[in-house]
PDB file of N, CA and C in Angstrom:
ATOM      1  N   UNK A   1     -86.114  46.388  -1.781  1.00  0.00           N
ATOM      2  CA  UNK A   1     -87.204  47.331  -1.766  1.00  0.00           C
ATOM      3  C   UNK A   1     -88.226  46.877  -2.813  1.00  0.00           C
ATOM      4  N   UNK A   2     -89.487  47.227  -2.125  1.00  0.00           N
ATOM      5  CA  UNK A   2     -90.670  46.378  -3.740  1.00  0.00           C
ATOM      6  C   UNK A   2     -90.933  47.607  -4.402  1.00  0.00           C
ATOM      7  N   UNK A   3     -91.335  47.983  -5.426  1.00  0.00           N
ATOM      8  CA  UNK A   3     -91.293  48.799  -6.501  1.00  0.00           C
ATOM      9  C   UNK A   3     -92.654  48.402  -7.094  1.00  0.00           C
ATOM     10  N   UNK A   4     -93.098  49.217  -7.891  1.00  0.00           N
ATOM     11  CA  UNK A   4     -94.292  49.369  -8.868  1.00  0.00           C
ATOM     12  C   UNK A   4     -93.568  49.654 -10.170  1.00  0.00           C
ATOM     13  N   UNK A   5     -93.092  48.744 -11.374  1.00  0.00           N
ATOM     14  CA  UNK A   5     -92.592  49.043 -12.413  1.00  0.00           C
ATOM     15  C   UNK A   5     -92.912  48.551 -13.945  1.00  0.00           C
ATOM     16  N   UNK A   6     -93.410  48.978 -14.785  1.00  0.00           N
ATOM     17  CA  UNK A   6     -94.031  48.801 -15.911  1.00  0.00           C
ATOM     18  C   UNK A   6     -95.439  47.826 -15.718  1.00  0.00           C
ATOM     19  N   UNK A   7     -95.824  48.543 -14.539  1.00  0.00           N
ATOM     20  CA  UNK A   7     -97.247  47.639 -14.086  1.00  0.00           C
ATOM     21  C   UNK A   7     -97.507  46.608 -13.686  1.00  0.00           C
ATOM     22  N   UNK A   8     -96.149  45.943 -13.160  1.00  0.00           N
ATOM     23  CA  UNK A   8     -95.784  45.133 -12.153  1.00  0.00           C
ATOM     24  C   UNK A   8     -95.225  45.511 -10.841  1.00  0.00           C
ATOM     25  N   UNK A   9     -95.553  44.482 -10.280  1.00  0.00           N
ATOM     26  CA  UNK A   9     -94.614  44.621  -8.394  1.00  0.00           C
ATOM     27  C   UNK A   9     -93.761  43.867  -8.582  1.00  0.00           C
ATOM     28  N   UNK A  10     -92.091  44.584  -8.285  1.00  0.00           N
ATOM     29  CA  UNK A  10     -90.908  43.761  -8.322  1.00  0.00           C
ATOM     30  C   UNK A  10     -90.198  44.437  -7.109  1.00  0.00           C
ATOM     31  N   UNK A  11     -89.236  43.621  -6.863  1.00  0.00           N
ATOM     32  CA  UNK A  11     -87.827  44.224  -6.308  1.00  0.00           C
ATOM     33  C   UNK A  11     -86.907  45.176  -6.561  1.00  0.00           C
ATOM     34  N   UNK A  12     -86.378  45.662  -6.534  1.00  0.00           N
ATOM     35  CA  UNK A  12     -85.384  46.640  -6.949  1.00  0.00           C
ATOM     36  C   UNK A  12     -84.112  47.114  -5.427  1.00  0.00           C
ATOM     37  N   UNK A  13     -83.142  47.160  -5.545  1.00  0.00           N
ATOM     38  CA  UNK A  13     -81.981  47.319  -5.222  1.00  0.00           C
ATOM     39  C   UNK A  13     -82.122  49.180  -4.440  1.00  0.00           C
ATOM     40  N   UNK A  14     -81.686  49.336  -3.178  1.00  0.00           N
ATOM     41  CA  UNK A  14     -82.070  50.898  -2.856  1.00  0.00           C
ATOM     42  C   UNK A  14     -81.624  51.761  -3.643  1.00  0.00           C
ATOM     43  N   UNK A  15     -79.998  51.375  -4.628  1.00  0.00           N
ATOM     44  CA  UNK A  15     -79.627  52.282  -5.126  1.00  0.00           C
ATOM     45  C   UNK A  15     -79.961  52.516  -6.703  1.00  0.00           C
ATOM     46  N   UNK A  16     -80.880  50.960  -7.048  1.00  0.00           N
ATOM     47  CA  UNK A  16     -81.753  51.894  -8.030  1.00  0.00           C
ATOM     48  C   UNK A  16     -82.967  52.590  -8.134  1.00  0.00           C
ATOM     49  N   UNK A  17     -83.903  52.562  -6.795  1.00  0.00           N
ATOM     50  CA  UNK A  17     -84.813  53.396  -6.263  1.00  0.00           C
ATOM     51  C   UNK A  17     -84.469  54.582  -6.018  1.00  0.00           C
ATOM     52  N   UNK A  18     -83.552  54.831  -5.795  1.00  0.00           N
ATOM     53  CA  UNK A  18     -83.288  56.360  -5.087  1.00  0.00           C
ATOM     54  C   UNK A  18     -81.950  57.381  -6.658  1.00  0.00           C
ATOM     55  N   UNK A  19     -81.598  56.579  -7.030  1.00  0.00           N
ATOM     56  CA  UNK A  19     -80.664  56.965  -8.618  1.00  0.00           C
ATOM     57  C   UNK A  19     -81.444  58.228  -9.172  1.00  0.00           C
ATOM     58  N   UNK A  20     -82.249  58.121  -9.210  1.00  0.00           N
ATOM     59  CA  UNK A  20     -83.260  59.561  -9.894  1.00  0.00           C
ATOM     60  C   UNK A  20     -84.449  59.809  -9.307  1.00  0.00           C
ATOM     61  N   UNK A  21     -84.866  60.855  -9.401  1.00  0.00           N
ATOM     62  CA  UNK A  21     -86.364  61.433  -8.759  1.00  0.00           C
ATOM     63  C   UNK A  21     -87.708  61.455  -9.660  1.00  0.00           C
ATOM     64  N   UNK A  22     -88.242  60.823  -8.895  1.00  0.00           N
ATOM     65  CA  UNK A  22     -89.626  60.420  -9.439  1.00  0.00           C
ATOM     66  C   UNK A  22     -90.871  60.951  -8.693  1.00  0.00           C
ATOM     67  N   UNK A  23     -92.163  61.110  -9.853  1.00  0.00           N
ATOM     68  CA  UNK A  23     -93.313  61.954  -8.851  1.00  0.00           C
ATOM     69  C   UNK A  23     -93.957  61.396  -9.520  1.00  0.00           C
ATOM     70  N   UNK A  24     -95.478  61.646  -8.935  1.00  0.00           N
ATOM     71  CA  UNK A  24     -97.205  60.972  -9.314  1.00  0.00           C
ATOM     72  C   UNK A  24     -97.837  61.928  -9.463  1.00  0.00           C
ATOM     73  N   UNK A  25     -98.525  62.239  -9.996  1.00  0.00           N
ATOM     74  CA  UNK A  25     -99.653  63.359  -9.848  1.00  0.00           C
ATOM     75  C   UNK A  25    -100.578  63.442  -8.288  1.00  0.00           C
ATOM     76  N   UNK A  26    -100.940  63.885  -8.039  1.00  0.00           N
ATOM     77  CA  UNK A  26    -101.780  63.619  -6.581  1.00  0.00           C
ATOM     78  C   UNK A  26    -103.308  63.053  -7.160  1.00  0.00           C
ATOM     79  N   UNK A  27    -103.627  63.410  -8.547  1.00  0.00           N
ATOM     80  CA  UNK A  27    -104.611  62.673  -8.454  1.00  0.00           C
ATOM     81  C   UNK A  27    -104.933  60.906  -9.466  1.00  0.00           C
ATOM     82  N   UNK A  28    -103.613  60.604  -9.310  1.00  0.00           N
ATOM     83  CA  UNK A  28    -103.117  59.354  -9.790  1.00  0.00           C
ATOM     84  C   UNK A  28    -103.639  58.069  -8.876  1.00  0.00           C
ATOM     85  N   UNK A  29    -103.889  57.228  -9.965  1.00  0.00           N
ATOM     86  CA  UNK A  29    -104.710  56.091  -8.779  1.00  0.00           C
ATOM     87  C   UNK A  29    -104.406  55.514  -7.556  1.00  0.00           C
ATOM     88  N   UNK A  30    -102.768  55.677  -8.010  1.00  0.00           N
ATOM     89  CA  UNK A  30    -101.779  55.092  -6.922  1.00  0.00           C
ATOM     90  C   UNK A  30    -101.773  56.126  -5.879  1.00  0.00           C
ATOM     91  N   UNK A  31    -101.910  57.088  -5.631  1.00  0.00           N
ATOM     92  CA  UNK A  31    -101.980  58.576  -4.800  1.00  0.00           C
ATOM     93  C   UNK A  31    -103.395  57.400  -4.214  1.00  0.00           C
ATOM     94  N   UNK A  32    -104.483  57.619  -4.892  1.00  0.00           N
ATOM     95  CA  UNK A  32    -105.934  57.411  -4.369  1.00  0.00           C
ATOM     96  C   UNK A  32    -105.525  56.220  -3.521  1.00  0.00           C
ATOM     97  N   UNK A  33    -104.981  55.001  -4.194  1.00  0.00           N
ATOM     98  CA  UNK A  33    -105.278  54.080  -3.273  1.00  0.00           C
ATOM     99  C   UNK A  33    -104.410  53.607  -2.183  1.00  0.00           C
ATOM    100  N   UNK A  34    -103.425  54.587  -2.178  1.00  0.00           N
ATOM    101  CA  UNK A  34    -102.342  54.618  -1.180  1.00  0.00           C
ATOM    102  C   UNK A  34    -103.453  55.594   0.329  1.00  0.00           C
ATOM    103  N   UNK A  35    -103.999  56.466  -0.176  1.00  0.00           N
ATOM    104  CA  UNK A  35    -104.303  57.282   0.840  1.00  0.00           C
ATOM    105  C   UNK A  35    -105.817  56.510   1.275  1.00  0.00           C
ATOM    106  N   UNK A  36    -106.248  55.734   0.385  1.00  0.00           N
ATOM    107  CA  UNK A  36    -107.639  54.894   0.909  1.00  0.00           C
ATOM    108  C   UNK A  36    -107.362  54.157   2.036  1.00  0.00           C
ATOM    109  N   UNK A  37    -106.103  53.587   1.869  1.00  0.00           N
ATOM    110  CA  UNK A  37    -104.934  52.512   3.203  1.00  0.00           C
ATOM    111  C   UNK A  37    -104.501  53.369   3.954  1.00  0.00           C
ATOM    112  N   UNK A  38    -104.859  54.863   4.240  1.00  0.00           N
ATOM    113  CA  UNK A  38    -104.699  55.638   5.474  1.00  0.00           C
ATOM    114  C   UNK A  38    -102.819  55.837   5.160  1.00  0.00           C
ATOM    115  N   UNK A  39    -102.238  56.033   4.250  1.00  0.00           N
ATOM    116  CA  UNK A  39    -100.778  56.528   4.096  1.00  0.00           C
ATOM    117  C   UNK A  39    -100.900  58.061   3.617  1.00  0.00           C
ATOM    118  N   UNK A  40     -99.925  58.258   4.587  1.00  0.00           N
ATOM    119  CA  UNK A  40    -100.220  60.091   4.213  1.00  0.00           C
ATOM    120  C   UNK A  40     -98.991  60.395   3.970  1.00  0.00           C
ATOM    121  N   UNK A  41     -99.078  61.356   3.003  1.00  0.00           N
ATOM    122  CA  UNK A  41     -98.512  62.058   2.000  1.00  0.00           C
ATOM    123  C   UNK A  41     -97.766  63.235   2.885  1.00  0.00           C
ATOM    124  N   UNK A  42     -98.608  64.036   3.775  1.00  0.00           N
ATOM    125  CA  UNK A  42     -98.121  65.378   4.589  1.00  0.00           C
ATOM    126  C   UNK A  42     -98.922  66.431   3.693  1.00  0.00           C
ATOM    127  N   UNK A  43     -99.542  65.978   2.634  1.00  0.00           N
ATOM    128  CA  UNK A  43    -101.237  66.913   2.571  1.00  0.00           C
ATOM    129  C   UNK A  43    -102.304  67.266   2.984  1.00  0.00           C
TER     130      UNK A  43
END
């Protein structure tokens, strides 16, 4: 799985992606430029 981690793009393993729950703010850049590439959220 590719990951966004300490401000790099790496790999990571599913079961350390999914190990704990993680959130963004909605108005976080990564929110912005995920939804500029037409990926929707279900907002």
């Amino acid at each position: 799985m590719v990951a966004f981690k300490n401000n790099n793009i790496t790999d990571v393993s599913l079961e350390e992606a999914t190990k704990e729950y993680n959130t963004l703010k909605q108005d976080s850049f990564l929110v912005t430029a995920a939804k500029g590439l037409g990926i929707s959220f279900g907002d």
